[in-house]
C-alpha atoms as a PDB file:
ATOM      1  CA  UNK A   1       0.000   0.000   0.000  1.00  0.00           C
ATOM      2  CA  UNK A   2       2.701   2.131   1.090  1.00  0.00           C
ATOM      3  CA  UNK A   3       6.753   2.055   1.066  1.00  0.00           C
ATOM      4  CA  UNK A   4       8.988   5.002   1.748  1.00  0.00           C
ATOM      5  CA  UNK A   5      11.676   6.481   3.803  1.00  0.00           C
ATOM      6  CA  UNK A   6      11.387   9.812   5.611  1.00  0.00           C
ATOM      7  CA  UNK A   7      14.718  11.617   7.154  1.00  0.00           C
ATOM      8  CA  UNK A   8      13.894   9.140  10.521  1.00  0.00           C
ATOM      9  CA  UNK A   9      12.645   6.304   9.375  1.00  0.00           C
ATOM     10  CA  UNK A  10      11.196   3.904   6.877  1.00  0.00           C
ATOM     11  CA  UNK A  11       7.432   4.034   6.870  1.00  0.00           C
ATOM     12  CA  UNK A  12       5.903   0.748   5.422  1.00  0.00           C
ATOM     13  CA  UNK A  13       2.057   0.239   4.930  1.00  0.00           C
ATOM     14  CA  UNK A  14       0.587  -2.965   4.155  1.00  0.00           C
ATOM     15  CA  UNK A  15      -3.007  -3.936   3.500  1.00  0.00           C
ATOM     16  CA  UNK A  16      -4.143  -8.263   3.824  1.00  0.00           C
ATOM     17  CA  UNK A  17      -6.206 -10.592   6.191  1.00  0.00           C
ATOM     18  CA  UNK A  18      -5.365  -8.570   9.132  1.00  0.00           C
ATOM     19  CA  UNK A  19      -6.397  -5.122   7.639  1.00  0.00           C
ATOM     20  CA  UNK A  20      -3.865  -2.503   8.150  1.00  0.00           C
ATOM     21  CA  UNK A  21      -0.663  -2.873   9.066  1.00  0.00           C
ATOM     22  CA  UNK A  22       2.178  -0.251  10.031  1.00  0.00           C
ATOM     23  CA  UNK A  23       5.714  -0.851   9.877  1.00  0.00           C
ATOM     24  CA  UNK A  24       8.865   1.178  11.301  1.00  0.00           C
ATOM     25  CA  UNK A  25      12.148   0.483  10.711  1.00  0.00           C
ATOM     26  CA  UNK A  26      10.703  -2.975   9.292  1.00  0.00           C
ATOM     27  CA  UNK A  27       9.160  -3.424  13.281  1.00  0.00           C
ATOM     28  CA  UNK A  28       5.095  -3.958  13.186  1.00  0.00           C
ATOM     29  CA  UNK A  29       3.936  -0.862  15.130  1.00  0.00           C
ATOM     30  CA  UNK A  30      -0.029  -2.223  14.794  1.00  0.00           C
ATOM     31  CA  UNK A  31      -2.509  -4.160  13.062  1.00  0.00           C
ATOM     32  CA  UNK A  32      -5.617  -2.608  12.116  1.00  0.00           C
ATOM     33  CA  UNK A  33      -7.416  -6.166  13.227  1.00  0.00           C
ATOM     34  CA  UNK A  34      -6.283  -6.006  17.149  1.00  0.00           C
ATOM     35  CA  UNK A  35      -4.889  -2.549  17.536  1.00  0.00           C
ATOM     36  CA  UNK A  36      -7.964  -1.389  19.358  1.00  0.00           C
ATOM     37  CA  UNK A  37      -7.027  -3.440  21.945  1.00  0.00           C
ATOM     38  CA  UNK A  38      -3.032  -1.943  22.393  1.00  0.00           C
ATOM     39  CA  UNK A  39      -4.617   1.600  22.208  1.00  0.00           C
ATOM     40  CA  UNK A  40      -7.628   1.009  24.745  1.00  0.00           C
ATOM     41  CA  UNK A  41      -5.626  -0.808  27.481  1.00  0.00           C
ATOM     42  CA  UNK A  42      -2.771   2.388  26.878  1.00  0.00           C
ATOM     43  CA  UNK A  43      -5.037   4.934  27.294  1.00  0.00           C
ATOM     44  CA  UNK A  44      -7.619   4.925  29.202  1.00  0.00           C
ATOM     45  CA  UNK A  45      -7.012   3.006  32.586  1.00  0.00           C
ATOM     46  CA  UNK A  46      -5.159   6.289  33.166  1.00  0.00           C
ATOM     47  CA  UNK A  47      -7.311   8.663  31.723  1.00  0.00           C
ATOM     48  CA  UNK A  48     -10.500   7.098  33.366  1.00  0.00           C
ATOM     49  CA  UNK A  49      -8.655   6.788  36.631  1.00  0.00           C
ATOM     50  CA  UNK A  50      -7.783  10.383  36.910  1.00  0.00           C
ATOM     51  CA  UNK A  51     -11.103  11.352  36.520  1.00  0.00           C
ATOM     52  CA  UNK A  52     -11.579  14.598  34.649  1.00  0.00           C
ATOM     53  CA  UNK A  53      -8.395  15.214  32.570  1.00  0.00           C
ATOM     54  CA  UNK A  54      -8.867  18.340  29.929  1.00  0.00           C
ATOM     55  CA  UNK A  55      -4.952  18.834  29.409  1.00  0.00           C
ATOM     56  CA  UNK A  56      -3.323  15.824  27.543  1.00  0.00           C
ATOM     57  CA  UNK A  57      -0.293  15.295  25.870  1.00  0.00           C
ATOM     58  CA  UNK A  58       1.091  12.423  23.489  1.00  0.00           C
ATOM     59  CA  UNK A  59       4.987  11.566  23.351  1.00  0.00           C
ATOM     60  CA  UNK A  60       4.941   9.204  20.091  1.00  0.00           C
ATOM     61  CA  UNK A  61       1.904   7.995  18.562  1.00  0.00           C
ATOM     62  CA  UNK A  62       2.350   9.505  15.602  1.00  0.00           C
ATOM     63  CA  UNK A  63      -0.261   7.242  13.981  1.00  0.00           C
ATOM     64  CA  UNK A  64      -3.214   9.329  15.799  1.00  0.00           C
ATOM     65  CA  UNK A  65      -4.725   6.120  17.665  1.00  0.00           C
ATOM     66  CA  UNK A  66      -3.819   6.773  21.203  1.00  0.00           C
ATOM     67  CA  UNK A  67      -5.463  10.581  20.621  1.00  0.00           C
ATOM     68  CA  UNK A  68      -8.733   8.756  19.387  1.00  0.00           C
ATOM     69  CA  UNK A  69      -9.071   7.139  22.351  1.00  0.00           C
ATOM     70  CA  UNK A  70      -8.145  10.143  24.351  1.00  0.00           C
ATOM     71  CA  UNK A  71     -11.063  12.336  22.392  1.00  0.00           C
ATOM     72  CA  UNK A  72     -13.445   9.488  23.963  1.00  0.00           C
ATOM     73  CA  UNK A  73     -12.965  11.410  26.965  1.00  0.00           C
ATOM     74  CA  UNK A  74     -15.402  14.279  26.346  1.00  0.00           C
ATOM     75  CA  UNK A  75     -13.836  16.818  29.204  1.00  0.00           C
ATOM     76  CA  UNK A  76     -10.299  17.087  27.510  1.00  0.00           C
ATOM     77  CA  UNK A  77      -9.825  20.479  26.145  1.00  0.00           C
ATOM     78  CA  UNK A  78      -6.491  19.735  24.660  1.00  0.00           C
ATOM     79  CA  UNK A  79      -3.765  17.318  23.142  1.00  0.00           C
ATOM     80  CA  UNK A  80      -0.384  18.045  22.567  1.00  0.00           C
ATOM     81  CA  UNK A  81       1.008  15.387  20.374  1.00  0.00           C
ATOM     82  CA  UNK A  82       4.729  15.491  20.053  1.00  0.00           C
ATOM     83  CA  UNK A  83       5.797  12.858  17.213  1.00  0.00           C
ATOM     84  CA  UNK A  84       9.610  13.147  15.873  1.00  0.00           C
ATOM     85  CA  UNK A  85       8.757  12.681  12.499  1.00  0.00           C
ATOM     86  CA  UNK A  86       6.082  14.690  10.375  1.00  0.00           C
ATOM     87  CA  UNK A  87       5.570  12.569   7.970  1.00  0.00           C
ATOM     88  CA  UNK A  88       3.651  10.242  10.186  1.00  0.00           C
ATOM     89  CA  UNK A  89       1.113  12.863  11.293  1.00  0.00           C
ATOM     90  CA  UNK A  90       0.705  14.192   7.685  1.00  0.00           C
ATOM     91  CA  UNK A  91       0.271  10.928   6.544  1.00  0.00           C
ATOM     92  CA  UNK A  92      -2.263   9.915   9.081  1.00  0.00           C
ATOM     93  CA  UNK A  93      -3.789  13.234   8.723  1.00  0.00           C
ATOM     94  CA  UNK A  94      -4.894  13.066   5.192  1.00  0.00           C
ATOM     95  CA  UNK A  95      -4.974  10.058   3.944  1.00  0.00           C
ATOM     96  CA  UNK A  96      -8.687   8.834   3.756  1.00  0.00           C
ATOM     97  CA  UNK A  97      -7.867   5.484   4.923  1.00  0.00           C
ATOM     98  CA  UNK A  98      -5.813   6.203   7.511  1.00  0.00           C
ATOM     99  CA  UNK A  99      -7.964   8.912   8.865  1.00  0.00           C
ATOM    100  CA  UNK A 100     -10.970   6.632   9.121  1.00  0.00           C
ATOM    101  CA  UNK A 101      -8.923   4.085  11.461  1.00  0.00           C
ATOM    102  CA  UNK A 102      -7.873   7.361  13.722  1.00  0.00           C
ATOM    103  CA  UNK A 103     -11.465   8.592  12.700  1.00  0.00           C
ATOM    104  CA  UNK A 104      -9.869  12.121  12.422  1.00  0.00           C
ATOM    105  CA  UNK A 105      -8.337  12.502  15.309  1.00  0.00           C
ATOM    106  CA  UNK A 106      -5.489  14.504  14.302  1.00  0.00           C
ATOM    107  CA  UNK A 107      -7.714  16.913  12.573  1.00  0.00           C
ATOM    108  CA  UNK A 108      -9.624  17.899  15.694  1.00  0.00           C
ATOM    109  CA  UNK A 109      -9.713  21.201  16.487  1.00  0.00           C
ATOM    110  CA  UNK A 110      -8.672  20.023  20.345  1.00  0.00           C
ATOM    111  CA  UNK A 111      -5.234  18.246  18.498  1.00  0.00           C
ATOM    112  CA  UNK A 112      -2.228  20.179  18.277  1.00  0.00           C
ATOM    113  CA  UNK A 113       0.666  18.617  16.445  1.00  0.00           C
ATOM    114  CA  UNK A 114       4.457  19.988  17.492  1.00  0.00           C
ATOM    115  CA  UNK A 115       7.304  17.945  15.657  1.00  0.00           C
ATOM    116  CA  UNK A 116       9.877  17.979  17.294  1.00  0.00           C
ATOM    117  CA  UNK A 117      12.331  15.070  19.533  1.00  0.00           C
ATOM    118  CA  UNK A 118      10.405  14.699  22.696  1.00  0.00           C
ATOM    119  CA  UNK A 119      13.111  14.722  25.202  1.00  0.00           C
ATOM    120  CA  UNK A 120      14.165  18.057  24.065  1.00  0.00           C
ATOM    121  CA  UNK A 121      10.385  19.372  23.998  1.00  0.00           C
ATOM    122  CA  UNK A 122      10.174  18.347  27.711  1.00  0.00           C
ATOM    123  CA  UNK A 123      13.341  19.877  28.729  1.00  0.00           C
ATOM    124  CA  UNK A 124      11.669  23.343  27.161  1.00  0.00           C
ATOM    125  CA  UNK A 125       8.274  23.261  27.622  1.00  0.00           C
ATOM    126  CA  UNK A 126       7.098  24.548  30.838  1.00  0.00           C
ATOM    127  CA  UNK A 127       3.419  23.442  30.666  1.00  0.00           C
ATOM    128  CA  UNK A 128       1.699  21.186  32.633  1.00  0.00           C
ATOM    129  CA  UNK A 129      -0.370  17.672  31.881  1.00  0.00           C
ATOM    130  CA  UNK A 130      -3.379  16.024  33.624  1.00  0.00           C
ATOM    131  CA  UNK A 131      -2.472  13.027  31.326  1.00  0.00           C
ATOM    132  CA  UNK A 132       0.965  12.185  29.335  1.00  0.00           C
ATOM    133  CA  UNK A 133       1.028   9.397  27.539  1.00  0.00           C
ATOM    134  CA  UNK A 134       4.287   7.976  25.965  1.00  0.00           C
ATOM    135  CA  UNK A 135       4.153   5.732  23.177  1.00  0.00           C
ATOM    136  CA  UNK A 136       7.249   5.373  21.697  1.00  0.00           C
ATOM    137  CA  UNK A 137       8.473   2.261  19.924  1.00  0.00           C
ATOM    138  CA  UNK A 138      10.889  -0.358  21.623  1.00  0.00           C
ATOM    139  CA  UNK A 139      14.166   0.632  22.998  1.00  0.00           C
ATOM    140  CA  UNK A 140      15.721  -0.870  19.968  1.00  0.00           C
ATOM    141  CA  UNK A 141      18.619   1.350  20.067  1.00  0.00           C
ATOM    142  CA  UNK A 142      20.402   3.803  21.931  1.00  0.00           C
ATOM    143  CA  UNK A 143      18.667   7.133  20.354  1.00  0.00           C
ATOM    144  CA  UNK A 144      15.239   5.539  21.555  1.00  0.00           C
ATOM    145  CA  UNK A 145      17.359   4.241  24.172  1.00  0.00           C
ATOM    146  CA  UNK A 146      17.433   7.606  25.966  1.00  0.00           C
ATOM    147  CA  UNK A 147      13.660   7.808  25.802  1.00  0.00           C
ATOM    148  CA  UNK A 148      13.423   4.972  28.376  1.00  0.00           C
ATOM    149  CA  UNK A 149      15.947   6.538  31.050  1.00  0.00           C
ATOM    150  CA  UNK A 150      15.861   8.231  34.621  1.00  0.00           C
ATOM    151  CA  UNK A 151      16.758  11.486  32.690  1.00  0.00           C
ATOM    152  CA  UNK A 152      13.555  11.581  30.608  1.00  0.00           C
ATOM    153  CA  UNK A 153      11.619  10.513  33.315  1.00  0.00           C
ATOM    154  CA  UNK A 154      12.864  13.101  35.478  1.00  0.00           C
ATOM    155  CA  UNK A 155      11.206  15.615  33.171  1.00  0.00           C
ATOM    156  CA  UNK A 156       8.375  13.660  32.412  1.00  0.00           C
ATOM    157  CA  UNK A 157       7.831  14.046  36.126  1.00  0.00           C
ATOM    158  CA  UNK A 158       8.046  17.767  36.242  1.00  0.00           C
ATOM    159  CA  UNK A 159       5.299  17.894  33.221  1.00  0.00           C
ATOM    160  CA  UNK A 160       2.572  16.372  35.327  1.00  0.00           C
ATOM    161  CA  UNK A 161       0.145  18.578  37.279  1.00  0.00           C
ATOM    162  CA  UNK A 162      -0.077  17.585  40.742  1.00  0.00           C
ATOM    163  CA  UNK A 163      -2.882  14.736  40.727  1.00  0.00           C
ATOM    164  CA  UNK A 164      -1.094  13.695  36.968  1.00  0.00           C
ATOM    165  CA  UNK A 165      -0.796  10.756  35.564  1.00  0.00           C
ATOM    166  CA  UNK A 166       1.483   9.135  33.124  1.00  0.00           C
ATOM    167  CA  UNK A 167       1.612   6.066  31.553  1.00  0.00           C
ATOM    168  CA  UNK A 168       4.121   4.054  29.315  1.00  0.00           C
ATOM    169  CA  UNK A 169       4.180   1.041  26.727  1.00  0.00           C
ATOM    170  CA  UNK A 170       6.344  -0.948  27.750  1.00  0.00           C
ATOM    171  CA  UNK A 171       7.317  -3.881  25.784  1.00  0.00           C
ATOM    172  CA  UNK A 172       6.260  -7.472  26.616  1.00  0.00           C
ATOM    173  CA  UNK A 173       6.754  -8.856  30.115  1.00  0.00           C
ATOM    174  CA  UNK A 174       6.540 -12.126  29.095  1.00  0.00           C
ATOM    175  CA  UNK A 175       9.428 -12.010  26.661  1.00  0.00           C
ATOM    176  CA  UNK A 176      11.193  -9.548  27.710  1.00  0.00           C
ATOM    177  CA  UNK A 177      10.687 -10.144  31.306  1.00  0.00           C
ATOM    178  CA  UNK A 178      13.693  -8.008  32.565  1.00  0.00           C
ATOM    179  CA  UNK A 179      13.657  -5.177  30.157  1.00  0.00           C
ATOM    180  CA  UNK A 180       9.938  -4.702  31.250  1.00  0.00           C
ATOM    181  CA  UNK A 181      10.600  -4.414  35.197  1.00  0.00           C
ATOM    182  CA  UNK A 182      14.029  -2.394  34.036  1.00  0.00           C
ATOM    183  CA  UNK A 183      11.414   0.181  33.163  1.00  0.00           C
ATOM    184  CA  UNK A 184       9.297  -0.174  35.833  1.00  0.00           C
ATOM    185  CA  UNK A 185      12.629   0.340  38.508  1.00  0.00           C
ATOM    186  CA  UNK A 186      14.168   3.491  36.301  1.00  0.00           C
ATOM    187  CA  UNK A 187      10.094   5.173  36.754  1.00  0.00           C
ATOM    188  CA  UNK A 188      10.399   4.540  40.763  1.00  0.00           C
ATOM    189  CA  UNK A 189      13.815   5.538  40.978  1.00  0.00           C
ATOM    190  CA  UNK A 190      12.443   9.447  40.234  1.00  0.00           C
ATOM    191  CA  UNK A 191      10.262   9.266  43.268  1.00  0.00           C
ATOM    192  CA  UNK A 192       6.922   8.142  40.942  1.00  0.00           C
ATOM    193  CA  UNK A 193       4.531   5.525  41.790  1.00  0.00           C
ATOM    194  CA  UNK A 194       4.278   2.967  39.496  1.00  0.00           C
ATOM    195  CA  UNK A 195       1.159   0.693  38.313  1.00  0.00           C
ATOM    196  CA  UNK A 196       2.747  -1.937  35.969  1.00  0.00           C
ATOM    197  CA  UNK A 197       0.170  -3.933  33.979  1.00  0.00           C
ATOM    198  CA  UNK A 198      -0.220  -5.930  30.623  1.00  0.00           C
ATOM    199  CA  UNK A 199      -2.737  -6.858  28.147  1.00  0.00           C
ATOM    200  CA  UNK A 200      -3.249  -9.682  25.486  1.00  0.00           C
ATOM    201  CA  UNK A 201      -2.612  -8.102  21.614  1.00  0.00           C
ATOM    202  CA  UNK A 202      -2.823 -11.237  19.377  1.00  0.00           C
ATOM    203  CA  UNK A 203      -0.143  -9.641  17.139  1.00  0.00           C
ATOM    204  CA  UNK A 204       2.219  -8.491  20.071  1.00  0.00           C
ATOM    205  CA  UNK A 205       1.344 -11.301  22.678  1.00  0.00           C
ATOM    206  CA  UNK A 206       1.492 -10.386  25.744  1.00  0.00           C
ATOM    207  CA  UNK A 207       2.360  -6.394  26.069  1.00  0.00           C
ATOM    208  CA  UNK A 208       2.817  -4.417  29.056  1.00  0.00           C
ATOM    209  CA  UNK A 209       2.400  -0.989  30.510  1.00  0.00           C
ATOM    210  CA  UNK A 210       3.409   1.442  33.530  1.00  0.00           C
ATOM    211  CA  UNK A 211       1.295   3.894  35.084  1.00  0.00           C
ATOM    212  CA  UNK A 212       3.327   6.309  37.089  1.00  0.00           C
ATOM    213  CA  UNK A 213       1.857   9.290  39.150  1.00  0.00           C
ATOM    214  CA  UNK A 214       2.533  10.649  42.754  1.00  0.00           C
ATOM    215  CA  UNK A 215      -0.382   9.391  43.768  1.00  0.00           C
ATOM    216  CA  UNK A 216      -2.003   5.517  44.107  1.00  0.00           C
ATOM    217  CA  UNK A 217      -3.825   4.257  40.935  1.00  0.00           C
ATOM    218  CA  UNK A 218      -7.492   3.374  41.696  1.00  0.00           C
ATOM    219  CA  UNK A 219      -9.182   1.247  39.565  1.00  0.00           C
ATOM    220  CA  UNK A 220     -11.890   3.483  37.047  1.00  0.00           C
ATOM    221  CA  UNK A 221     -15.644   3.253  38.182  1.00  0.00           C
ATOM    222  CA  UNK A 222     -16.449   4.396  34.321  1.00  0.00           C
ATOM    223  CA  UNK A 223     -15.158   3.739  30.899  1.00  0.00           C
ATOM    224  CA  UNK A 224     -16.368   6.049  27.450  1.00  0.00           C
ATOM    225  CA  UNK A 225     -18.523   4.532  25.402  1.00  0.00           C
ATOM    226  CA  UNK A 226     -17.963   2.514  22.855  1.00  0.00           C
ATOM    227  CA  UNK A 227     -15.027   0.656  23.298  1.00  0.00           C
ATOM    228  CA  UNK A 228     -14.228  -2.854  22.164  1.00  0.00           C
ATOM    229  CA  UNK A 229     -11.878  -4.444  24.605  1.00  0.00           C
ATOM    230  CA  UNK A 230     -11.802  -2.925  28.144  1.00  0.00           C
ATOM    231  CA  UNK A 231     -14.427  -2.805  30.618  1.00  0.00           C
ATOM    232  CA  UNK A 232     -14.759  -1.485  34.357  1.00  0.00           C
ATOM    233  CA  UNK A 233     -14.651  -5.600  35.352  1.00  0.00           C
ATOM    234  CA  UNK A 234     -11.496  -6.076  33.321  1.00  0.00           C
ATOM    235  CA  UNK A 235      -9.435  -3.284  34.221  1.00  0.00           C
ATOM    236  CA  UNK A 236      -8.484  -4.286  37.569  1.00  0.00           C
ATOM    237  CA  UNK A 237      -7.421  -8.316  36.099  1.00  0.00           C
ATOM    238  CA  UNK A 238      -4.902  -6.457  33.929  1.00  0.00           C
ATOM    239  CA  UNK A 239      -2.871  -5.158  37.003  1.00  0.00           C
ATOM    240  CA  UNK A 240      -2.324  -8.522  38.114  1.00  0.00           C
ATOM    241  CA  UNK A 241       0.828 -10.541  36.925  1.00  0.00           C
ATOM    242  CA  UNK A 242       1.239 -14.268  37.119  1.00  0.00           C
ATOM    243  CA  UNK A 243       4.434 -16.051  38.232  1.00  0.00           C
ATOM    244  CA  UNK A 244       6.076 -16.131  34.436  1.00  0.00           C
ATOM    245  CA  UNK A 245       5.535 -11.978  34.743  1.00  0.00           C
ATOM    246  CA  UNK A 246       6.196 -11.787  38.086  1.00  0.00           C
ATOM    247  CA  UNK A 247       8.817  -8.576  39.145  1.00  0.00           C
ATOM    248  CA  UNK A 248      12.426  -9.773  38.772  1.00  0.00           C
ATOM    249  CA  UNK A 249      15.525  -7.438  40.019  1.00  0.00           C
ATOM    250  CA  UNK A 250      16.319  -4.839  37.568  1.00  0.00           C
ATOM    251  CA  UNK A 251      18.483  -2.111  37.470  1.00  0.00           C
ATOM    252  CA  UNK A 252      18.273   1.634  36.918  1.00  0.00           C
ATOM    253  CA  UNK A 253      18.506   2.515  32.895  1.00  0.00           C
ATOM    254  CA  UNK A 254      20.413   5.763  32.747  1.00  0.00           C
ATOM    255  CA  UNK A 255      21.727   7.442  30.244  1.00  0.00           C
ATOM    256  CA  UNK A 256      25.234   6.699  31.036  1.00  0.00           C
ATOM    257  CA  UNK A 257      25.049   2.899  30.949  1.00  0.00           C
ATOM    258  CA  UNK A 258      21.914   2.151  28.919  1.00  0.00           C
ATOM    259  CA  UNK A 259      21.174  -0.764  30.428  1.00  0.00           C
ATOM    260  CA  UNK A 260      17.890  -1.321  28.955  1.00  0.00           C
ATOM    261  CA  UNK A 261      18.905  -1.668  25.632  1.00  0.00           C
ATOM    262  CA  UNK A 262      21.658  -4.584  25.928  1.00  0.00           C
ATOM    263  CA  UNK A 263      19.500  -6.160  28.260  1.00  0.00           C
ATOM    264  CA  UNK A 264      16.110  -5.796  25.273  1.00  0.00           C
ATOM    265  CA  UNK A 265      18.206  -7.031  22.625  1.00  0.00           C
ATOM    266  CA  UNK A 266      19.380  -9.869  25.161  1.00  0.00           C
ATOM    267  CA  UNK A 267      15.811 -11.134  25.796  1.00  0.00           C
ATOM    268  CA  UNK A 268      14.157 -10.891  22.341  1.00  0.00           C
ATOM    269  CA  UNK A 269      17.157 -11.943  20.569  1.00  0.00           C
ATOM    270  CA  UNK A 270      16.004 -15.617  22.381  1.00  0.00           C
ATOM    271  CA  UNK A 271      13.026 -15.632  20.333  1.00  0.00           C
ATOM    272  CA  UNK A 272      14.431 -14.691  16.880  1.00  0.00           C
ATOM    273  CA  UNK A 273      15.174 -17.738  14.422  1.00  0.00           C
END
């Protein structure tokens, strides 16, 4: 459907069984079939748990389906999307079949787009976020590396209004057992709370997620209509790891050793043929 490179990255679009598919870097970033279920369990145990969130802002997510979950939310006011690349939000901005699977998010009048390298938005921005949510794609390599570390989390910290919450994907705790909790350990070691949690995506597995605020996460009481996957009964199961995804020890991913990348490319390099 679609093949090209950009200045950061190669952009690949395919169309078969499983509907749309995106591909970074030659790494499947969703499938149109299951991708509802990625974007729901990302967004709004957060957003739902806060309570009445109107200032939002997305780190990644280029793609424009973690804002069309976050528009489900009828008290936002605002989303900040920060995606590195332009292409990706022009692309999913105009493009009629695209735009249907984000049903138009990025062209709400409530969306604004900055692009621009995240880290270095958060080191000059000096607003402040109900909701931040990161979406970035695996720590594949040290320049995404960075992206994971106790310095961007430091900021991300000092973005979030005072009940805030962020949350992060996370990679799969199942395969990548120890890269996952790695994450979890660099979030805590900022002085956030953490909520660590995972979800079933048939063409991911088993993914996972952080929460992070300054205060406890509570379980929603209500979820926007219309969605596919979560419900208030779920929500809670998802926070609840069994032994094979159980916490292991994990160090601190900083940007002077960056840990988290050796140790990703350790644990799915098992699973490679």
């Amino acid at each position: 459907m679609l093949a090209e490179s950009s200045p950061r990255q190669r952009i690949v679009l395919t169309e078969g069984r499983s509907g749309l598919r995106l591909f970074l870097n030659g790494n499947l970033q969703f499938a149109e079939s299951d991708e509802y279920r990625y974007h729901e369990a990302l967004v709004h145990p957060a957003m739902a748990a806060h309570g009445a969130p109107r200032k939002v802002a997305v780190l990644g997510g280029g793609d424009g389906l973690a804002v069309r979950e976050i528009l489900r939310h009828p008290q936002v006011e605002s989303v900040t999307l920060v995606e590195l690349d332009p292409r990706m939000t022009r692309l999913f901005a105009a493009d009629a079949r695209l735009v249907a699977l984000n049903r138009g998010a990025l062209r709400s009048p409530k969306v604004q787009v900055v692009n621009t390298d995240a880290f270095a938005w958060l080191q000059q921005t000096q607003e402040t976020f109900d909701v931040i949510v990161v979406d970035f794609p695996d720590p594949t390599n040290f320049s995404i590396g960075k992206l994971y570390t106790n310095a961007f989390y430091a900021l991300l910290e000092q973005r979030l209004a005072a009940s805030g919450y962020a949350v992060v994907q996370t990679t799969s705790p199942l395969v990548a057992r120890q890269s996952f909790w790695t994450v979890v350990a660099t979030m805590e070691s900022v002085g956030l709370r953490t909520a660590p949690y995972h979800a079933h995506v048939p063409s991911f597995g088993e993914w996972g997620f952080v929460i992070a605020s300054r205060r406890p996460w509570k379980p929603p009481v209500a979820l926007p209509d219309g969605l596919r996957f979560l419900t208030v009964a779920s929500v809670p199961v998802l926070f609840d790891f069994p032994r094979d995804m159980a916490r292991v020890p994990a160090e601190v991913n900083r940007l002077a050793n960056q840990a988290l990348v050796t140790t990703y490319e350790r644990e799915w390099g098992k699973v490679q043929p």
